[in-house]
Protein backbone atom coordinates (compact mmCIF):
# COMPACT_ATOMS: atom_id res chain seq x y z
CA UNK A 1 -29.62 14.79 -22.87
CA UNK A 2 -29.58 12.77 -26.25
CA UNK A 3 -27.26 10.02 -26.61
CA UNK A 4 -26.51 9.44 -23.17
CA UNK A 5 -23.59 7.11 -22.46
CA UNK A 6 -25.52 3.45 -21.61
CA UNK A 7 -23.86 1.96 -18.46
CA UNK A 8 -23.70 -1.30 -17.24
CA UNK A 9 -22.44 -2.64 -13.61
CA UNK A 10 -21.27 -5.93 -13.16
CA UNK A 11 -21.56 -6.27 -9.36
CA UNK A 12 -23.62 -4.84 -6.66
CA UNK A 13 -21.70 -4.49 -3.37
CA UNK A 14 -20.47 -1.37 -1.49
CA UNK A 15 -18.38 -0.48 -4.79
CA UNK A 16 -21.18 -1.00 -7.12
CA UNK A 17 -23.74 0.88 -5.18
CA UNK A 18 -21.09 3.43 -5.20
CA UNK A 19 -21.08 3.63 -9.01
CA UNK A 20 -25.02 3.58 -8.54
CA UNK A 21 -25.04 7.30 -6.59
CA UNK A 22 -22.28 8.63 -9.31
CA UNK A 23 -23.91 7.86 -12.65
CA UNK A 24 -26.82 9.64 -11.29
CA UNK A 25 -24.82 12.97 -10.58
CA UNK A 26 -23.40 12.72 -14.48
CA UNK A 27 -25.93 14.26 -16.76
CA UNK A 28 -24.54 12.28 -20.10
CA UNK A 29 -24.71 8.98 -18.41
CA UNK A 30 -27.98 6.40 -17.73
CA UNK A 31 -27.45 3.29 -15.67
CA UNK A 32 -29.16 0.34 -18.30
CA UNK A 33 -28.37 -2.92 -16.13
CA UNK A 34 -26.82 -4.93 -13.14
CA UNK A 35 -24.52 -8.01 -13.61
CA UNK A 36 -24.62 -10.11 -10.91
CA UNK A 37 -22.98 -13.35 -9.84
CA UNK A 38 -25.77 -13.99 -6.81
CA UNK A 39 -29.36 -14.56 -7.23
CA UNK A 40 -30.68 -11.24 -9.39
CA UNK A 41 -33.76 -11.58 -7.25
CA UNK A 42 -32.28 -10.37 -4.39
CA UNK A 43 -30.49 -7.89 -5.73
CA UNK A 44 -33.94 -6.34 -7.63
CA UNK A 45 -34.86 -5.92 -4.18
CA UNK A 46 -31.99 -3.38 -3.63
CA UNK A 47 -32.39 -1.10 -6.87
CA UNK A 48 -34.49 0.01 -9.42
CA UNK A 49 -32.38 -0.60 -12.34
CA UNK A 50 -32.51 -4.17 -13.88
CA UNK A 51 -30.85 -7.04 -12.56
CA UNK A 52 -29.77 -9.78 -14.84
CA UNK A 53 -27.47 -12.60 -14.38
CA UNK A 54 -23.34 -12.30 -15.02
CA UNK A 55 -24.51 -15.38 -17.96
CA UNK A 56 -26.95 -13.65 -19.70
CA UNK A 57 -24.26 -11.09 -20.35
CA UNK A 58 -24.23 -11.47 -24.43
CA UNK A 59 -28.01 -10.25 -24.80
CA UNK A 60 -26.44 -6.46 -23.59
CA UNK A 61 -23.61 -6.08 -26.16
CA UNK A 62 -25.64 -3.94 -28.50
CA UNK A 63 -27.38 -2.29 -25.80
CA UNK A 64 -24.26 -1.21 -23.36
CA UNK A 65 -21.37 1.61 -24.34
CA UNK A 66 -19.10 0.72 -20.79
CA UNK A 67 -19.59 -1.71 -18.21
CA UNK A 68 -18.10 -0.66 -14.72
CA UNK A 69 -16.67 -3.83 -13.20
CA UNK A 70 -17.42 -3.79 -9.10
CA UNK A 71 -15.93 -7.16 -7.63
CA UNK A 72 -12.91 -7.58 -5.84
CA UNK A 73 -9.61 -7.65 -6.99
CA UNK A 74 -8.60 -10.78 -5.14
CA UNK A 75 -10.72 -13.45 -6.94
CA UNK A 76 -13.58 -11.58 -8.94
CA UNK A 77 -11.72 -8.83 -11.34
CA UNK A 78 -8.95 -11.34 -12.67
CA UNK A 79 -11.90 -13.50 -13.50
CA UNK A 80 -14.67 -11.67 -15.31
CA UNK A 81 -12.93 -8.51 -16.78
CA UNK A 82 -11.01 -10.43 -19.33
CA UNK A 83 -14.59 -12.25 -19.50
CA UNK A 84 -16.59 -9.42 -20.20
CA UNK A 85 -13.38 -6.94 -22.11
CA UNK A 86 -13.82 -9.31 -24.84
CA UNK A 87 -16.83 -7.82 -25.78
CA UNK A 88 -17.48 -4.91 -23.75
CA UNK A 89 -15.87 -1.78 -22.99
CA UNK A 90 -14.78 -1.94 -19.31
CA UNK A 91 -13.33 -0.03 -16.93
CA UNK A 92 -12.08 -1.31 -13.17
CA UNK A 93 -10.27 -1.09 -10.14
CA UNK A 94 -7.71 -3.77 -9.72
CA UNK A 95 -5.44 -2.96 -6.69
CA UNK A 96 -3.61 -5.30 -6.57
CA UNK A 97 -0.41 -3.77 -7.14
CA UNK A 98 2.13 -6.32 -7.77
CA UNK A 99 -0.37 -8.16 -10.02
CA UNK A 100 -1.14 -5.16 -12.39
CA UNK A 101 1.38 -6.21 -15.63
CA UNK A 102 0.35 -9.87 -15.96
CA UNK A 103 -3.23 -8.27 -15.07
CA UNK A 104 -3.19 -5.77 -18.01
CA UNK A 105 -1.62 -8.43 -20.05
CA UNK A 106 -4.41 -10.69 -19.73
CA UNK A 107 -7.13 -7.63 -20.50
CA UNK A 108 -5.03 -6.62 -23.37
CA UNK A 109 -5.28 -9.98 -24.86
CA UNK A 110 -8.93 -10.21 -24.62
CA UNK A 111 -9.88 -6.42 -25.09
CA UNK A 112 -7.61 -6.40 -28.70
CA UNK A 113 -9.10 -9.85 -29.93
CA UNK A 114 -12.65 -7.73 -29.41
CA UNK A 115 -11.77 -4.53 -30.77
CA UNK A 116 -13.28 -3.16 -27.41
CA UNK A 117 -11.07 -0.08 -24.50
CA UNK A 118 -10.64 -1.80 -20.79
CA UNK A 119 -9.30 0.64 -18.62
CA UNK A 120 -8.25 -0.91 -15.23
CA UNK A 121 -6.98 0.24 -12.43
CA UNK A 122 -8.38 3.61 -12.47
CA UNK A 123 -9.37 4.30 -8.36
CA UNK A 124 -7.80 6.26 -6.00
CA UNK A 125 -4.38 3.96 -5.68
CA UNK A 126 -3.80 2.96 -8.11
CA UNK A 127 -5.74 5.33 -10.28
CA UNK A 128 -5.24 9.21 -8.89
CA UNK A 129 -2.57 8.62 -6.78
CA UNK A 130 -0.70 6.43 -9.61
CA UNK A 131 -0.95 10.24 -12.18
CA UNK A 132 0.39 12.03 -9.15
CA UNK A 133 3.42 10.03 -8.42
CA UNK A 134 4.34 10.53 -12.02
CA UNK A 135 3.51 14.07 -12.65
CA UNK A 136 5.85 14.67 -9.15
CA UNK A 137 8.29 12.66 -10.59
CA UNK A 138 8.49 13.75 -13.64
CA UNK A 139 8.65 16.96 -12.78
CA UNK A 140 11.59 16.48 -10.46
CA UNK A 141 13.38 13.34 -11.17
CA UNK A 142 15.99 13.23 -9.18
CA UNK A 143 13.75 12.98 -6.15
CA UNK A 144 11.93 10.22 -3.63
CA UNK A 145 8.28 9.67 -3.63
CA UNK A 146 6.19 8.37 -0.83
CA UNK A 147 2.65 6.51 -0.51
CA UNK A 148 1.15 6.49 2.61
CA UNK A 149 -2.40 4.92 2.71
CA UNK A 150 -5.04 5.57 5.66
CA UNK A 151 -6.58 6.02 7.88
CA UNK A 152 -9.14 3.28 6.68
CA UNK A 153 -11.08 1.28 5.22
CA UNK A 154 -9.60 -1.02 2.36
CA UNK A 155 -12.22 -2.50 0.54
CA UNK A 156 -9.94 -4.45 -1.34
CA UNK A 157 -8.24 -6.02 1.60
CA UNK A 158 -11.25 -6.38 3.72
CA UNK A 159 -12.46 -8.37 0.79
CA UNK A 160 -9.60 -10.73 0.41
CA UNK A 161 -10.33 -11.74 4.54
CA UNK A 162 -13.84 -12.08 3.67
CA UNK A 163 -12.47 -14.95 1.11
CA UNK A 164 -10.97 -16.99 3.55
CA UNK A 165 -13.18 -19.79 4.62
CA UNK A 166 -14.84 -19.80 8.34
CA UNK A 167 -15.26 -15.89 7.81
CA UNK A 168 -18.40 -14.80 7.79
CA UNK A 169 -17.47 -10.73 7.80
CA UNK A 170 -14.39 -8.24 7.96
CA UNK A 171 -13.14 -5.44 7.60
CA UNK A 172 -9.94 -3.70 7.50
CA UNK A 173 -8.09 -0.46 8.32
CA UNK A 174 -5.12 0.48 7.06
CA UNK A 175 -3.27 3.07 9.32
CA UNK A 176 -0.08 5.33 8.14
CA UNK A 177 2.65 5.07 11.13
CA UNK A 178 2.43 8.68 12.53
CA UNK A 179 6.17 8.69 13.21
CA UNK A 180 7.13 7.84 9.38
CA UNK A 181 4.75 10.00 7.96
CA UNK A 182 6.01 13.32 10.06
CA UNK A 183 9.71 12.23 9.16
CA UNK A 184 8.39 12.68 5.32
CA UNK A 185 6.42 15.99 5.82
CA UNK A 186 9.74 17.78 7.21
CA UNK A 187 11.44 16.72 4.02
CA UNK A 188 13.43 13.92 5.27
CA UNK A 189 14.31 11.10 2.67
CA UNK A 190 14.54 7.69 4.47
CA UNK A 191 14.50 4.26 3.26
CA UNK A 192 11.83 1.96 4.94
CA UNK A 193 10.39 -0.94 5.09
CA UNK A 194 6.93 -1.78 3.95
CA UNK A 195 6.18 -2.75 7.65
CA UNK A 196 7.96 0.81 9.38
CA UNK A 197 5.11 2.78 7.12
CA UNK A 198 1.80 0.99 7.82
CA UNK A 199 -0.14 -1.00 10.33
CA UNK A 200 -3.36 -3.03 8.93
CA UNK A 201 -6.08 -3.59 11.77
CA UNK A 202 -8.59 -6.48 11.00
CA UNK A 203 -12.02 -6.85 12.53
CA UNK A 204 -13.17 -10.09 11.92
CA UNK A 205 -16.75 -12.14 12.29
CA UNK A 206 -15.72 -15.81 12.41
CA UNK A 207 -18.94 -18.44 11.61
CA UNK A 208 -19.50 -21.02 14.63
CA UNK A 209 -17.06 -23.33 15.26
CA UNK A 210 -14.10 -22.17 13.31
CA UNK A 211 -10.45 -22.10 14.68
CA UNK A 212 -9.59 -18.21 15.75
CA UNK A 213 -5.85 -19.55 15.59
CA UNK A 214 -5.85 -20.90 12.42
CA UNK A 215 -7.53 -17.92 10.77
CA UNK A 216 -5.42 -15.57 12.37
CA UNK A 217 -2.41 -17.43 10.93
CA UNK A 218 -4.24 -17.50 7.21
CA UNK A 219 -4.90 -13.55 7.46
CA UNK A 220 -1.21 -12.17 8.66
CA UNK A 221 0.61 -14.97 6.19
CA UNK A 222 -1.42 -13.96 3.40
CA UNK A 223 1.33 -12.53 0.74
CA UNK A 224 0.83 -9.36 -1.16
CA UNK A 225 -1.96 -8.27 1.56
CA UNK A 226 -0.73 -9.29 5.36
CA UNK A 227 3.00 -10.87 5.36
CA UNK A 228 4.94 -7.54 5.07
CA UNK A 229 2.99 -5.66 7.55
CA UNK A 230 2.34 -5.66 11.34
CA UNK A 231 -0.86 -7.02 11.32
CA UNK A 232 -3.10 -7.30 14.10
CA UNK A 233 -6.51 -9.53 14.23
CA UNK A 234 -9.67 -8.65 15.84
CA UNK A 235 -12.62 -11.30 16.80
CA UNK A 236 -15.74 -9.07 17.16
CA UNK A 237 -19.68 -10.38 17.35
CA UNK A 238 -21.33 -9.41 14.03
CA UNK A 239 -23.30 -6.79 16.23
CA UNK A 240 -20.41 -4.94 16.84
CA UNK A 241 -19.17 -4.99 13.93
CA UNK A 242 -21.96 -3.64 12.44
CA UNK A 243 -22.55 -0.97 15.27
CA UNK A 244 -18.60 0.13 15.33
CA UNK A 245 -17.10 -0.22 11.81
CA UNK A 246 -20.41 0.13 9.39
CA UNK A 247 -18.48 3.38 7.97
CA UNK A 248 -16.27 3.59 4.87
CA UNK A 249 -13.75 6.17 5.46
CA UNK A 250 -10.44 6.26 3.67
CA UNK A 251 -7.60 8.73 2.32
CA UNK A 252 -3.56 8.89 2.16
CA UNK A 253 -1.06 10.76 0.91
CA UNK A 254 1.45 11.14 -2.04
CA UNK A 255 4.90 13.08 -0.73
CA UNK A 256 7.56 13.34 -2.98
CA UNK A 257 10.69 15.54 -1.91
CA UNK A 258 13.79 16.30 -4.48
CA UNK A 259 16.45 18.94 -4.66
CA UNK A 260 16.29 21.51 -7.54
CA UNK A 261 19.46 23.08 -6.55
CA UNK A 262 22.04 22.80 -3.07
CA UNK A 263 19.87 25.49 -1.54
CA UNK A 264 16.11 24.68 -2.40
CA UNK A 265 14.29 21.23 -1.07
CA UNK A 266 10.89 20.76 -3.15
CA UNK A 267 8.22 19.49 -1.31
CA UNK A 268 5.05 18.12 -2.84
CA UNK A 269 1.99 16.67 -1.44
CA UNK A 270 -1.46 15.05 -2.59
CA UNK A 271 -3.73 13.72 -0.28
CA UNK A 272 -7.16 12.84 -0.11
CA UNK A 273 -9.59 12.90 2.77
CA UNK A 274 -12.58 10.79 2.21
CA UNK A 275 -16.20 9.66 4.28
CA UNK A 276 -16.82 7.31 1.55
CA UNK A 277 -14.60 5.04 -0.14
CA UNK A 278 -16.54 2.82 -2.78
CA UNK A 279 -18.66 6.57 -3.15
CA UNK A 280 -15.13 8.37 -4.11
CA UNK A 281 -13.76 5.12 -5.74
CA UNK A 282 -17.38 4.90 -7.92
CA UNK A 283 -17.17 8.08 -9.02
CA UNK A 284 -13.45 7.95 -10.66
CA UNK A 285 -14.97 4.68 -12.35
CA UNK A 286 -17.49 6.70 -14.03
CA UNK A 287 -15.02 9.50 -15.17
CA UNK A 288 -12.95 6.62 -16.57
CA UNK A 289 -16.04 4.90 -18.23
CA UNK A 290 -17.06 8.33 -20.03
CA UNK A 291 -12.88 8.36 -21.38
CA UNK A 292 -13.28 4.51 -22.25
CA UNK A 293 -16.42 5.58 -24.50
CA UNK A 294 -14.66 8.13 -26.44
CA UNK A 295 -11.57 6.66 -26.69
CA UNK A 296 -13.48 3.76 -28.39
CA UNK A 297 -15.13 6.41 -30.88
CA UNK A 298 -11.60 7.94 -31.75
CA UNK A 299 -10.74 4.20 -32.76
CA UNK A 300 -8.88 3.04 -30.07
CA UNK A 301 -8.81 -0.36 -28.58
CA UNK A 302 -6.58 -2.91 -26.10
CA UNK A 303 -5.76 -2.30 -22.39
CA UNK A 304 -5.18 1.27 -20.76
CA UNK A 305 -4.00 2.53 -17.58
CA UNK A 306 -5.25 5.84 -16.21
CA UNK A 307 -1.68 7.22 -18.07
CA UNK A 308 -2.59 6.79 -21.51
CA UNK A 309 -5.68 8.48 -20.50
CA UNK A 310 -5.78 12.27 -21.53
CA UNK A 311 -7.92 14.50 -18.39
CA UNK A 312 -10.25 16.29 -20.84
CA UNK A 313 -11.75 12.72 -21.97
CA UNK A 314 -12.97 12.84 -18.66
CA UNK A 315 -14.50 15.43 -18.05
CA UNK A 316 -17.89 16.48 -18.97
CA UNK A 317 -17.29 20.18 -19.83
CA UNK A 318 -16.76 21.66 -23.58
CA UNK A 319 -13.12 22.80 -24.87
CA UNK A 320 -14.42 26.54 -23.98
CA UNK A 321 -15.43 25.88 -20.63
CA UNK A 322 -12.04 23.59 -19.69
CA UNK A 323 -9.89 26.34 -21.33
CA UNK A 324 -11.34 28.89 -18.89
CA UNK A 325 -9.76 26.29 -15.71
CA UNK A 326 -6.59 26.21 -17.39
């Protein structure tokens, strides 16, 4: 195909190998480079695509439509998309949810002073469950909506333990509390607390010497991740955890229940099931970078959210053949 959208991906973890395995299913795309923060060497040994250094960024701006931003959203995102948005179309997947105005704030700042689209956010949650809780609500306004998240894998959060100093590897599960989520499902409108929906599980691979106590203490007080949850903390052997939680499953649900009259309760559900998140979450960053690319052609530039994001930019079919799904 001629003109093929020219992708970059700044960061080559689970996420960014993720990306990898979508662009090559999407026919108008061609993967051009690899950012990385480590040693490119290493990470040459990995792929086939070029790997360049996060610095020699610049030398790509003529040669890349999108770059897919892979890091974490606890340290890496905040850093380098406002780094890169300034002359690069972007597109991410911040999750951290309280963080997400002064986030946008800061891409907006950078993406309008380069005339370039940075679309962040744009995963699973937030991303695709974010369009479902307003389309539900919306729709019926005088209603509740629910998020339930799990069971598994949070890359995000697994990350943010893998930060912590005296960690050597983690990872987390996020698990829905059975009870709360069956109370929702039979149209039941409760108020809870964050810690009555979820429980977070963390496996963790501590380096020698290091103080279980003290890192226990860091993980469960850790605001905006741990400190409003029942968290419990793990010490495995790095065998195990590579032998028992290698996988990346993940999934959760979006329940919102209203009243459209006395007599009829509405009911709606979205929910995802998923062997592979970074796969899934890789793939909705490439649907987003093809809508970042055109939205730049049709002149637009600054910070977006996957709401000021029309579904036909991104999708790959014509007019005729998206009419015929309608």
């Amino acid at each position: 195909m001629a003109n093929k959208i020219r992708i970059a991906i700044c960061g080559y973890g689970n996420l960014g190998r993720g990306v990898e395995k979508a662009i090559a299913k999407n026919k108008d795309m061609e993967l051009k480079v690899i950012f990385t923060r480590r040693e490119p060497e290493k990470i040459a040994k990995q792929t086939k695509t070029p790997v360049v250094s996060i610095e020699e960024r610049n030398e790509w701006v003529d040669l890349i439509d999108v770059v897919i931003m892979c890091g974490g959203s606890a340290t890496d995102l905040p850093k380098q998309v406002p780094m890169f948005a300034g002359m690069f179309n972007t597109v991410d997947s911040f999750d951290t949810h309280a963080d997400i105005p002064s986030y946008f704030a800061k891409v907006e700042q950078e993406a309008q002073k380069g005339g370039t689209v940075s679309i962040i956010s744009t995963g699973w949650d937030p991303g695709m469950f974010s369009i479902n809780r307003l389309y539900a609500e919306a729709i019926l306004p005088e209603g509740k909506t629910y998020t339930f998240w799990g069971e598994g894998v949070s890359q995000g959060h697994s990350d943010a333990i893998r930060r912590i100093e005296g960690v050597k590897n983690a990872i987390q599960y996020t698990i829905p509390k059975q009870e709360a989520l069956e109370c929702v499902r039979n149209g039941e409108t409760p108020e809870f607390t964050t810690r009555q929906k979820h429980l977070r599980e963390c496996y963790v691979v501590l380096e020698a010497g290091v103080d279980k106590s003290k890192i226990e203490a860091e993980i469960k007080n850790m605001p905006k991740y741990f400190a409003d949850y029942d968290t419990n903390v793990h010490f495995i052997s790095e065998e195990e955890l590579i032998k028992e939680h290698s996988g990346m499953p993940h999934g959760g649900s979006v329940i919102h229940i209203a009243e459209t009259s006395e007599e009829n309760k509405q009911v709606v559900e979205y929910s995802l099931k998923l062997a592979s998140n970074p796969e899934f979450t890789g793939s909705i960053l490439v649907a987003y970078a093809r809508a970042a690319y055109r939205m730049k052609k049709e002149g637009a530039s600054g910070a977006k959210t996957v709401f000021d994001v029309a579904p036909n930019m991104l999708s790959m079919k014509t007019t005729q053949e998206l009419l015929k799904m309608v």
